[in-house]
C-alpha atoms as a PDB file:
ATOM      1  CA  UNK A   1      19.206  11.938 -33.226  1.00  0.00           C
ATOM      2  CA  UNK A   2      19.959  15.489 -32.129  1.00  0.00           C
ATOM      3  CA  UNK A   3      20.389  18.351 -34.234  1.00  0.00           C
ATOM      4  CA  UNK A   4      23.014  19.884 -31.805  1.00  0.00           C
ATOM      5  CA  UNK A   5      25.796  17.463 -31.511  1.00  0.00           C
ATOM      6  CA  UNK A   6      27.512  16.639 -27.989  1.00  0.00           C
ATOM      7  CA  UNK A   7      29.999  18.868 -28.425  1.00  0.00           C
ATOM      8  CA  UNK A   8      28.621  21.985 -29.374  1.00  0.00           C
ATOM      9  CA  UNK A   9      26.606  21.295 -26.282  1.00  0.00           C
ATOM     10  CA  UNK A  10      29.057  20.865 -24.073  1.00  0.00           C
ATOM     11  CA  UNK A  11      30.654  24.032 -25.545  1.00  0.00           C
ATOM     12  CA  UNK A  12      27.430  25.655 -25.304  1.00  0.00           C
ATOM     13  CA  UNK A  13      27.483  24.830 -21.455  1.00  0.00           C
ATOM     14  CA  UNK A  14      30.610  26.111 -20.431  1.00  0.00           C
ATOM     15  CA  UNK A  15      29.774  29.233 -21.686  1.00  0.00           C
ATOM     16  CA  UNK A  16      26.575  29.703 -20.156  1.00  0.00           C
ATOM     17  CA  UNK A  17      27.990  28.804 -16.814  1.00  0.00           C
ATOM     18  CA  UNK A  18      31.179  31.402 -17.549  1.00  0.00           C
ATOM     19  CA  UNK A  19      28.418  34.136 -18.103  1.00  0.00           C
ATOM     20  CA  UNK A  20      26.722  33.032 -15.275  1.00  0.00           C
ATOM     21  CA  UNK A  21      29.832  33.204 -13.250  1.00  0.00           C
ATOM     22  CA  UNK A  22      30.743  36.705 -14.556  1.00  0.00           C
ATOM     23  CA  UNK A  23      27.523  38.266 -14.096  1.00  0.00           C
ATOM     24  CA  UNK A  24      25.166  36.636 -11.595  1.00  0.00           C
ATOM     25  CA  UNK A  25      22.105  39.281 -12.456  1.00  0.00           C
ATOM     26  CA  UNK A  26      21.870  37.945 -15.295  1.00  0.00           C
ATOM     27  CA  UNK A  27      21.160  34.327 -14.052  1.00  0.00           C
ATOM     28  CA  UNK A  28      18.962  36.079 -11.751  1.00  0.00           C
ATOM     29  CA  UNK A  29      17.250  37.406 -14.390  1.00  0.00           C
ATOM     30  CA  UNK A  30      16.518  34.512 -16.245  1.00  0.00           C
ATOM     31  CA  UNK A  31      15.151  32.931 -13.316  1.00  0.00           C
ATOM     32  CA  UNK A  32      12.678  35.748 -13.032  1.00  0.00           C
ATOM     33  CA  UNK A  33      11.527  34.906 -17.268  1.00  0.00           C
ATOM     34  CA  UNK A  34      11.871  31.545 -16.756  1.00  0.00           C
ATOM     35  CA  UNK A  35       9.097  31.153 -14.193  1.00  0.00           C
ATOM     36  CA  UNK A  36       5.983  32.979 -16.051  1.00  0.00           C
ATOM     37  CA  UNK A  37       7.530  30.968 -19.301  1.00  0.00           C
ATOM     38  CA  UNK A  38       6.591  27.616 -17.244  1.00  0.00           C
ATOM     39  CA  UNK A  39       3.458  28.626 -16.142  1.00  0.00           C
ATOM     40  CA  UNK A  40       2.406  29.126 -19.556  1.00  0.00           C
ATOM     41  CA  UNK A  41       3.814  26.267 -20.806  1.00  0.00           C
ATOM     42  CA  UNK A  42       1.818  24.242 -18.147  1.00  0.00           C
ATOM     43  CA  UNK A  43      -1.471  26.098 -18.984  1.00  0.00           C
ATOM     44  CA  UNK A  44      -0.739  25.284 -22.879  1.00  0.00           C
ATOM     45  CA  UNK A  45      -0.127  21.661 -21.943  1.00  0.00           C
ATOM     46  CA  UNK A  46      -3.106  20.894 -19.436  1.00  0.00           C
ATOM     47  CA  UNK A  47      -5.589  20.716 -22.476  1.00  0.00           C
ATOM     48  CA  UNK A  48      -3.085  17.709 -23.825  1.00  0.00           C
ATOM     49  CA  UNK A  49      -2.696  16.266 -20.335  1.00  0.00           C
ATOM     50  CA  UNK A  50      -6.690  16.223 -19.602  1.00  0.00           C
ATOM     51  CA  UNK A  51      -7.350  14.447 -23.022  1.00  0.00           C
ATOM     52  CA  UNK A  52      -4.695  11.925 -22.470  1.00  0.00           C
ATOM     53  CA  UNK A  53      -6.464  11.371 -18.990  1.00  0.00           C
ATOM     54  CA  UNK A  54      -9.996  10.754 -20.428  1.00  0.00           C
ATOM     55  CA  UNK A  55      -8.504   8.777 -23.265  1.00  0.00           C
ATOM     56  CA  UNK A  56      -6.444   6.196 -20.768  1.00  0.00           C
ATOM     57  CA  UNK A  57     -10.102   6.506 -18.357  1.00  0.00           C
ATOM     58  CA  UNK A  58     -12.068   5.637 -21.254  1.00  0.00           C
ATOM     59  CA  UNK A  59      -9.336   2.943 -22.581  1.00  0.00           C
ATOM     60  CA  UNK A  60      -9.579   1.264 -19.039  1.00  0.00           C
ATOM     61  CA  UNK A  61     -13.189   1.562 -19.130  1.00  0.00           C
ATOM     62  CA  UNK A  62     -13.479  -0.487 -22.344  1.00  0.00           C
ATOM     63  CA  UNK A  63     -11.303  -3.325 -20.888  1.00  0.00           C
ATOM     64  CA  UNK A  64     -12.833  -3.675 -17.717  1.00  0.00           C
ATOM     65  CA  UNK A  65     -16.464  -3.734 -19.355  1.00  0.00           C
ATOM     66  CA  UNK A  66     -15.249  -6.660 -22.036  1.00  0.00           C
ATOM     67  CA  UNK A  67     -13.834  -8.223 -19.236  1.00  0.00           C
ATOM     68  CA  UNK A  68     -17.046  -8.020 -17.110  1.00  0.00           C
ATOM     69  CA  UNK A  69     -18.988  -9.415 -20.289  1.00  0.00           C
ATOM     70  CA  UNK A  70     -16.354 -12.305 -20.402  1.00  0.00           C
ATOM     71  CA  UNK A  71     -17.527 -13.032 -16.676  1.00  0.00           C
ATOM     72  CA  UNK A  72     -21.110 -12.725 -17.085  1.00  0.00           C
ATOM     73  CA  UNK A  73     -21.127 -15.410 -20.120  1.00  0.00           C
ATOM     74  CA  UNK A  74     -18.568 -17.887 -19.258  1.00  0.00           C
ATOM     75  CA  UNK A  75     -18.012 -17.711 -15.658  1.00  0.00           C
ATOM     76  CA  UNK A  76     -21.572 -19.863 -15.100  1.00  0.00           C
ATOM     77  CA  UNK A  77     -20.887 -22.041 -17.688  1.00  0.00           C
ATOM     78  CA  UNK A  78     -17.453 -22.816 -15.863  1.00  0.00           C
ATOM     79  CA  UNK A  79     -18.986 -23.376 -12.671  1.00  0.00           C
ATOM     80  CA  UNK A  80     -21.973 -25.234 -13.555  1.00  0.00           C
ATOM     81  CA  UNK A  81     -18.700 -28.114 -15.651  1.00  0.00           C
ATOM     82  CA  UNK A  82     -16.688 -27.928 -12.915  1.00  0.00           C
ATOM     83  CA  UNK A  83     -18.976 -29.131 -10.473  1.00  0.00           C
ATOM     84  CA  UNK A  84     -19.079 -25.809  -8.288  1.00  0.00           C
ATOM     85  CA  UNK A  85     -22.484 -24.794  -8.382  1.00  0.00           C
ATOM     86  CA  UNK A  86     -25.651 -26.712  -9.542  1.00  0.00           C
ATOM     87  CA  UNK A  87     -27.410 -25.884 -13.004  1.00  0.00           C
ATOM     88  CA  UNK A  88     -30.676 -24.400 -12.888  1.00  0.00           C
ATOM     89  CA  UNK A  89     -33.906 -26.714 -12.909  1.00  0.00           C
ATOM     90  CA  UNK A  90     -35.504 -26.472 -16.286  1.00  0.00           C
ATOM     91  CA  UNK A  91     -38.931 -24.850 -15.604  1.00  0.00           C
ATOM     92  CA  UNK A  92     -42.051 -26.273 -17.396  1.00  0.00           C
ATOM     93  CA  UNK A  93     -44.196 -24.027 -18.969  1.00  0.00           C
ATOM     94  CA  UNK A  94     -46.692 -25.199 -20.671  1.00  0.00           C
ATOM     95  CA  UNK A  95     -48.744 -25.375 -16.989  1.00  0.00           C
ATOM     96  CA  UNK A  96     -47.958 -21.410 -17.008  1.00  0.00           C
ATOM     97  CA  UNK A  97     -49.424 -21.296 -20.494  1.00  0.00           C
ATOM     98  CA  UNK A  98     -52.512 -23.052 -20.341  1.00  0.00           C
ATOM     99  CA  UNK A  99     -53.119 -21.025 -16.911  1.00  0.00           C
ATOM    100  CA  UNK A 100     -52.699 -17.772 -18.624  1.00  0.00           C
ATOM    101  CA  UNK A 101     -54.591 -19.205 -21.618  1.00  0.00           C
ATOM    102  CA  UNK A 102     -57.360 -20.244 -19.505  1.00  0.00           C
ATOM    103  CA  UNK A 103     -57.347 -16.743 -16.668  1.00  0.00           C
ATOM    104  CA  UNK A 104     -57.562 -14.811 -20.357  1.00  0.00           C
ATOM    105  CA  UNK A 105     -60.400 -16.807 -21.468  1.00  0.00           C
ATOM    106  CA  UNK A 106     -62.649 -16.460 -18.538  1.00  0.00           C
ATOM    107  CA  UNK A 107     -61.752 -12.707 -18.618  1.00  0.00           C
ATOM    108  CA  UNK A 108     -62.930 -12.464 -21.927  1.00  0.00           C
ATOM    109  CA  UNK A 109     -66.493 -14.457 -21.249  1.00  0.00           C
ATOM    110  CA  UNK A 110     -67.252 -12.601 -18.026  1.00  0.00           C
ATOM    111  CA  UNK A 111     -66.476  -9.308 -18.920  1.00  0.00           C
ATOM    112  CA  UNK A 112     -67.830  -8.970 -22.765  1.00  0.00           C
ATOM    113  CA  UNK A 113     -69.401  -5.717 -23.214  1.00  0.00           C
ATOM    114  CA  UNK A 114     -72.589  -7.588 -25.131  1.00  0.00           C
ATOM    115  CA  UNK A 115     -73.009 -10.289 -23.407  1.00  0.00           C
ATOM    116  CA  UNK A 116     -70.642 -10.512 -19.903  1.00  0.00           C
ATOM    117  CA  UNK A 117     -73.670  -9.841 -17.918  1.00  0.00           C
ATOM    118  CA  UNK A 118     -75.599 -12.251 -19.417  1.00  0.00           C
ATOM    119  CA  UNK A 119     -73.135 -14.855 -18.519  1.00  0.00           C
ATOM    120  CA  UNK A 120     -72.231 -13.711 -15.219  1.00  0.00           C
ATOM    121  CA  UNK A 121     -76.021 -14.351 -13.746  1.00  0.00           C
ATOM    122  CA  UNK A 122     -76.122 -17.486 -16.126  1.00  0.00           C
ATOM    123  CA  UNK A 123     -72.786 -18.538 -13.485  1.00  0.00           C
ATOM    124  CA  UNK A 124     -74.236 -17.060 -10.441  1.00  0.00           C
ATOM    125  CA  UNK A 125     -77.304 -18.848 -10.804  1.00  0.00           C
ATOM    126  CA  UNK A 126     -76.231 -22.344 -11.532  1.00  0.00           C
ATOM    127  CA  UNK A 127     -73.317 -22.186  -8.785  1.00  0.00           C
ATOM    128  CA  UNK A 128     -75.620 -20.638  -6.178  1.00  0.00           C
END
């Protein structure tokens, strides 16, 4: 809803183009204040248009990386029901663990600040 109705507009017209008709400086004139008025008005609204940029960037951002999360959790699961793409072999590790268990063990025997020398000619001695 305007404040100026339609026909105080139109009325408002008319007589801005009789002026202009009468005098043609003037519209001359305006031209020449009308141009420094816009750049100003675009250097007062480049602040607003730069935030509304960064705001739809970081809007677009957010979507794309919930979508991406979507993909990366269900889009497996979806293959691996349809039939599209095999499901990984379950890997046994309790042979890992008792390796590590037993590669930690022998570290610990061998290289004992007390007594690793000890048992390091004690092994050399019975193997060779």
């Amino acid at each position: 809803m305007s404040l100026i109705s339609t026909r105080t507009k139109g009325r408002a017209g008319i007589k801005a183009a009789k002026i202009a008709a009468k005098r043609p400086q003037l519209l001359l004139a305006g031209t020449k204040v009308a141009v420094p008025a816009t750049k100003a008005g675009l250097k007062a609204s480049k602040p607003l248009l730069k935030r509304r940029a960064r705001q739809r960037v970081e809007q677009l951002d957010r979507v794309s990386r919930s979508l991406g999360e979507a993909l990366a959790v269900h889009a497996p699961r979806a293959a691996y029901e349809l039939g599209l793409a095999d499901p990984p072999k379950r890997k046994r590790t309790a042979p890992r663990v008792v390796a590590g268990i037993v590669i930690g063990a022998s570290a610990m025997y061998f290289l004992e600040p007390e007594h690793g020398k000890e048992h390091r000619e004690k092994v050399a001695q019975v193997v060779g």
